[in-house]
N, C-alpha and C. Protein backbone atom coordinates (compact mmCIF):
# COMPACT_ATOMS: atom_id res chain seq x y z
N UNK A 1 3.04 -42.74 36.41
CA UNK A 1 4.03 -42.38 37.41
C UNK A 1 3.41 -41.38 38.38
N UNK A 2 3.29 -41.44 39.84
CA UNK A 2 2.79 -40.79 40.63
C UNK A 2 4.30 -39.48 41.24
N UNK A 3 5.09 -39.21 40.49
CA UNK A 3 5.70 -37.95 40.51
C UNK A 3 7.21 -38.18 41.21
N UNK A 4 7.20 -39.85 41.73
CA UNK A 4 8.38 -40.13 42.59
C UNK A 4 9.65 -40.74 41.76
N UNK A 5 10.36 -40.09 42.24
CA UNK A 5 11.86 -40.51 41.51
C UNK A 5 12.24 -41.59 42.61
N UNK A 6 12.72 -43.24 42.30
CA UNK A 6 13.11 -43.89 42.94
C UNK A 6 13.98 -44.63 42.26
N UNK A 7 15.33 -45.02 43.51
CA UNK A 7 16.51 -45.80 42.93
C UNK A 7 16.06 -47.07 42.56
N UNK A 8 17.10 -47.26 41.32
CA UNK A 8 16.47 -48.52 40.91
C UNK A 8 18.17 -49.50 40.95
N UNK A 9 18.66 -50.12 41.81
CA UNK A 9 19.96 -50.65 42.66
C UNK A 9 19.77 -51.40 41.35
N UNK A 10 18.74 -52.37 41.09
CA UNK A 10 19.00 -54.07 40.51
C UNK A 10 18.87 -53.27 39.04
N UNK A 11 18.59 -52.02 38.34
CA UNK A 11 18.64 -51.74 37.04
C UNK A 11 17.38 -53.09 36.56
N UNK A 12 16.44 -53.00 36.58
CA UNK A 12 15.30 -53.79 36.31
C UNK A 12 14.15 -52.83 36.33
N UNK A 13 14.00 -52.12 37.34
CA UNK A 13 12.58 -50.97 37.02
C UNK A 13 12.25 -51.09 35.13
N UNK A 14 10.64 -51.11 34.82
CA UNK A 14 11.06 -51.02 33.53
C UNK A 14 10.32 -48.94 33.53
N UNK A 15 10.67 -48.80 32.09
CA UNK A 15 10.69 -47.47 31.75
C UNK A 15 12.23 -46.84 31.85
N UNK A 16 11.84 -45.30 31.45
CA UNK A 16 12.98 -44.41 31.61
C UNK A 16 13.96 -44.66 32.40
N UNK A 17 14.87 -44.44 32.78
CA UNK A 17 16.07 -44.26 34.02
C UNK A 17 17.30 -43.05 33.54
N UNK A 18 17.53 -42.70 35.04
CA UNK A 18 18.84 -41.64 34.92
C UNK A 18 19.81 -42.01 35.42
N UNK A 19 20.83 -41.84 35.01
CA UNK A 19 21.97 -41.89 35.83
C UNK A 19 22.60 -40.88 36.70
N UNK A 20 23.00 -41.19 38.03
CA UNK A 20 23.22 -40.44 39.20
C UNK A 20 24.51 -40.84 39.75
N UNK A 21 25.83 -39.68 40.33
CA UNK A 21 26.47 -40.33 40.83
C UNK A 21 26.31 -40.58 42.13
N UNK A 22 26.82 -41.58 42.71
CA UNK A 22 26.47 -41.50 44.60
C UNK A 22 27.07 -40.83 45.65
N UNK A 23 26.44 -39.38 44.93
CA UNK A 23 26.89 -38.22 45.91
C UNK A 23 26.07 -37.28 46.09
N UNK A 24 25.54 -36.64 47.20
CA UNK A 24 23.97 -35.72 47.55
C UNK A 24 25.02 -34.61 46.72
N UNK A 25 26.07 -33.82 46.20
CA UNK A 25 26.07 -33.02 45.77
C UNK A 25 25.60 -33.02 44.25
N UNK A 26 25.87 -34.04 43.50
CA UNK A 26 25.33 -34.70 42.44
C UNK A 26 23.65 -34.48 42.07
N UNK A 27 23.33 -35.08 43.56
CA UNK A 27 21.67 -34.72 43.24
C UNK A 27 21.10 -33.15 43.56
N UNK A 28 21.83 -32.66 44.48
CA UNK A 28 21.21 -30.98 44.03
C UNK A 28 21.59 -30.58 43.17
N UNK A 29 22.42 -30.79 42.38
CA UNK A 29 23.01 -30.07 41.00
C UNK A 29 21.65 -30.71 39.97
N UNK A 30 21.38 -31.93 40.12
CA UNK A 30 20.13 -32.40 38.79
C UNK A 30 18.90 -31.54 39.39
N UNK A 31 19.10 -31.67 40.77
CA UNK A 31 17.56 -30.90 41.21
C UNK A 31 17.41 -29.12 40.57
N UNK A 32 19.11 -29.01 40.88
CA UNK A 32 18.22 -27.55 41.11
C UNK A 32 18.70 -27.17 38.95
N UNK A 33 18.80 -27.75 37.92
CA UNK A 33 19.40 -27.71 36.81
C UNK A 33 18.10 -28.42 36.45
N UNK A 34 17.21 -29.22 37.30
CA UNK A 34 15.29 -29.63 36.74
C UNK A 34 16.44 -30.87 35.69
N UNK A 35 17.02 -31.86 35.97
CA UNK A 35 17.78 -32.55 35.14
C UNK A 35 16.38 -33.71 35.10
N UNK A 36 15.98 -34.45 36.24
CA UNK A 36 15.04 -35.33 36.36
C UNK A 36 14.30 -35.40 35.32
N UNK A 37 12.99 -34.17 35.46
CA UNK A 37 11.91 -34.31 34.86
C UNK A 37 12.15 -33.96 33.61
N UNK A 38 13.49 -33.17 32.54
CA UNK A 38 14.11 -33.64 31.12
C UNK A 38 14.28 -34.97 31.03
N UNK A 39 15.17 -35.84 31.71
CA UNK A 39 15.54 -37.23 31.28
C UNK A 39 14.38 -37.96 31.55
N UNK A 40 13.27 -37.88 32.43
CA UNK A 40 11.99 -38.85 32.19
C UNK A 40 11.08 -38.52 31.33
N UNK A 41 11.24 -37.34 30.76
CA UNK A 41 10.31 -36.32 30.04
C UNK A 41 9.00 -36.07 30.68
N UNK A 42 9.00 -35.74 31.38
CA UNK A 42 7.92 -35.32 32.36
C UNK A 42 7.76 -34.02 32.38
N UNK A 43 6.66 -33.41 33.17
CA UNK A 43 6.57 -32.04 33.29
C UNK A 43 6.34 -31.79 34.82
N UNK A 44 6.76 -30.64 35.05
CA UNK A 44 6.77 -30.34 36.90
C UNK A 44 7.73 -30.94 37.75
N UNK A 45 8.22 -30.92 38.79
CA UNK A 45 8.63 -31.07 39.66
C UNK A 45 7.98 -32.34 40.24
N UNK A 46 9.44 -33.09 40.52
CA UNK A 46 9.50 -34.57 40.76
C UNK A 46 10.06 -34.17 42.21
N UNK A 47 9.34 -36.20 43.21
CA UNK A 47 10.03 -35.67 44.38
C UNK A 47 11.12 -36.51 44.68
N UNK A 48 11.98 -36.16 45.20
CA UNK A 48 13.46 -37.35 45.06
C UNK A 48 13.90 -37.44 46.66
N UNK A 49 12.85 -37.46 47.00
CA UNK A 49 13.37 -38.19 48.78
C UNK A 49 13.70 -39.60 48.79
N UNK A 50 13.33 -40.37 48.01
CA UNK A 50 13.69 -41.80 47.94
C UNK A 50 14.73 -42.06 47.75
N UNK A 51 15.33 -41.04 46.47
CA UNK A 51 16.70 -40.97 46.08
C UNK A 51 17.77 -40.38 47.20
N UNK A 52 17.14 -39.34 47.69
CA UNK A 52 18.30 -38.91 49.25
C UNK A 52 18.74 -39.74 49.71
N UNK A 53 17.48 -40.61 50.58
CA UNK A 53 17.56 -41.38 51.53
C UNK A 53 18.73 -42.18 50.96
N UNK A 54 18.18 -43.21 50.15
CA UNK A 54 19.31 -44.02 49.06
C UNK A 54 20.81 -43.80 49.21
N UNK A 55 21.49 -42.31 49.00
CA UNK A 55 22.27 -41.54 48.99
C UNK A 55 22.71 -41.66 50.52
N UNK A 56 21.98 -41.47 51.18
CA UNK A 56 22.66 -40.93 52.49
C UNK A 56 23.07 -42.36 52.95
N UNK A 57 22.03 -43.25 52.96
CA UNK A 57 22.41 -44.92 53.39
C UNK A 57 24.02 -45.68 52.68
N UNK A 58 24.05 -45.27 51.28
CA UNK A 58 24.96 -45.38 50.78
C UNK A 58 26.47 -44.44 51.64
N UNK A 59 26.15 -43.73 52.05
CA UNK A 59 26.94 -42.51 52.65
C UNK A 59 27.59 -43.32 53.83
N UNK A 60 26.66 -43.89 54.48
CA UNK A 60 27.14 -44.70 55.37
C UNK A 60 28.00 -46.32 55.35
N UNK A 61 27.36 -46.46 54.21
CA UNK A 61 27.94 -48.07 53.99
C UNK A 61 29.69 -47.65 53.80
N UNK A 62 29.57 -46.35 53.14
CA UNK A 62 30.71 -46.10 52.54
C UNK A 62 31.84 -44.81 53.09
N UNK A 63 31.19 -45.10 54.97
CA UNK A 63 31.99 -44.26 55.45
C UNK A 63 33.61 -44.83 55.68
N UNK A 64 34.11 -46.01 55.33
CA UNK A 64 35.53 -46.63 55.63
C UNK A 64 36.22 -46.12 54.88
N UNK A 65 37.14 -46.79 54.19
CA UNK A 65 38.45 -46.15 54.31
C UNK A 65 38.19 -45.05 52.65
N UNK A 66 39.38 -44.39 52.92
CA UNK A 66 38.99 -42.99 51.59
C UNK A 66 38.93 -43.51 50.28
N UNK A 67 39.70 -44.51 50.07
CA UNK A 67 39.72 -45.58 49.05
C UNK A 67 38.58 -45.94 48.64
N UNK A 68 37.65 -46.18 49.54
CA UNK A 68 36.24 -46.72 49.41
C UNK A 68 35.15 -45.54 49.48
N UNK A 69 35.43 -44.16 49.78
CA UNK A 69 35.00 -43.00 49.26
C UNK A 69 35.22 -42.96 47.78
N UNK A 70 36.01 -43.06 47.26
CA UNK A 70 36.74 -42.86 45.75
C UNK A 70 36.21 -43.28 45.16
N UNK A 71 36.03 -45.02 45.45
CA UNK A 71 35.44 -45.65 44.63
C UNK A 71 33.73 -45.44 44.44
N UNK A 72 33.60 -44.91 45.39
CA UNK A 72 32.17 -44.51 45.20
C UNK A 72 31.50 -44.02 44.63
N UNK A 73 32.20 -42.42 44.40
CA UNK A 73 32.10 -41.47 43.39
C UNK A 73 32.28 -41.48 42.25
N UNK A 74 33.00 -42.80 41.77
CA UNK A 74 33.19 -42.85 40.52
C UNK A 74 31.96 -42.88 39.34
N UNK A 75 31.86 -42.26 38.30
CA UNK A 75 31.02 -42.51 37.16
C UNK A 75 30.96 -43.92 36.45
N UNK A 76 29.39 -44.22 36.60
CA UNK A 76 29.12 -45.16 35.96
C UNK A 76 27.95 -44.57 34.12
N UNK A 77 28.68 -45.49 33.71
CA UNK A 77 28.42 -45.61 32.29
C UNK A 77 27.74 -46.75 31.53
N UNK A 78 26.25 -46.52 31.36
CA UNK A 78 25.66 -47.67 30.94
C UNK A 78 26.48 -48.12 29.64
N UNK A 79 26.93 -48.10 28.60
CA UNK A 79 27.39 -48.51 27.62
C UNK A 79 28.47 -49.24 27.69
């Protein structure tokens, strides 16, 4: 792994994965709590611009109605 945290939409990446909700407040809370590099077990500081971007694009798909904010935020649960 060259240190990059990237979304994985189709859940196929193989290795580790985290779960994130699709909200940039979500991801400074893992950033600044070092949540990443525990759940991949890594050491140091990972970079998660891939994941922003991701986030923010999503931000947009999902600027309509508040309904479709809601649903956005909701927690997903692999199990």
């Amino acid at each position: 792994m060259d240190g990059t945290v990237v979304p994985d939409t189709r859940r196929r990446l193989p290795g580790r994965g985290a779960w994130l909700h699709p909200d940039p407040d979500c991801l400074r809370n893992a950033e600044k709590r070092r949540a990443f590099p525990r759940a991949f077990r890594l050491h140091g500081p990972l970079d998660v611009d891939r994941v922003r971007g991701h986030l923010a694009q999503l931000g947009k798909e999902v600027a309509g109605s508040p309904r479709d904010q809601q649903e956005a935020r909701k927690q997903v649960d692999p199990s």
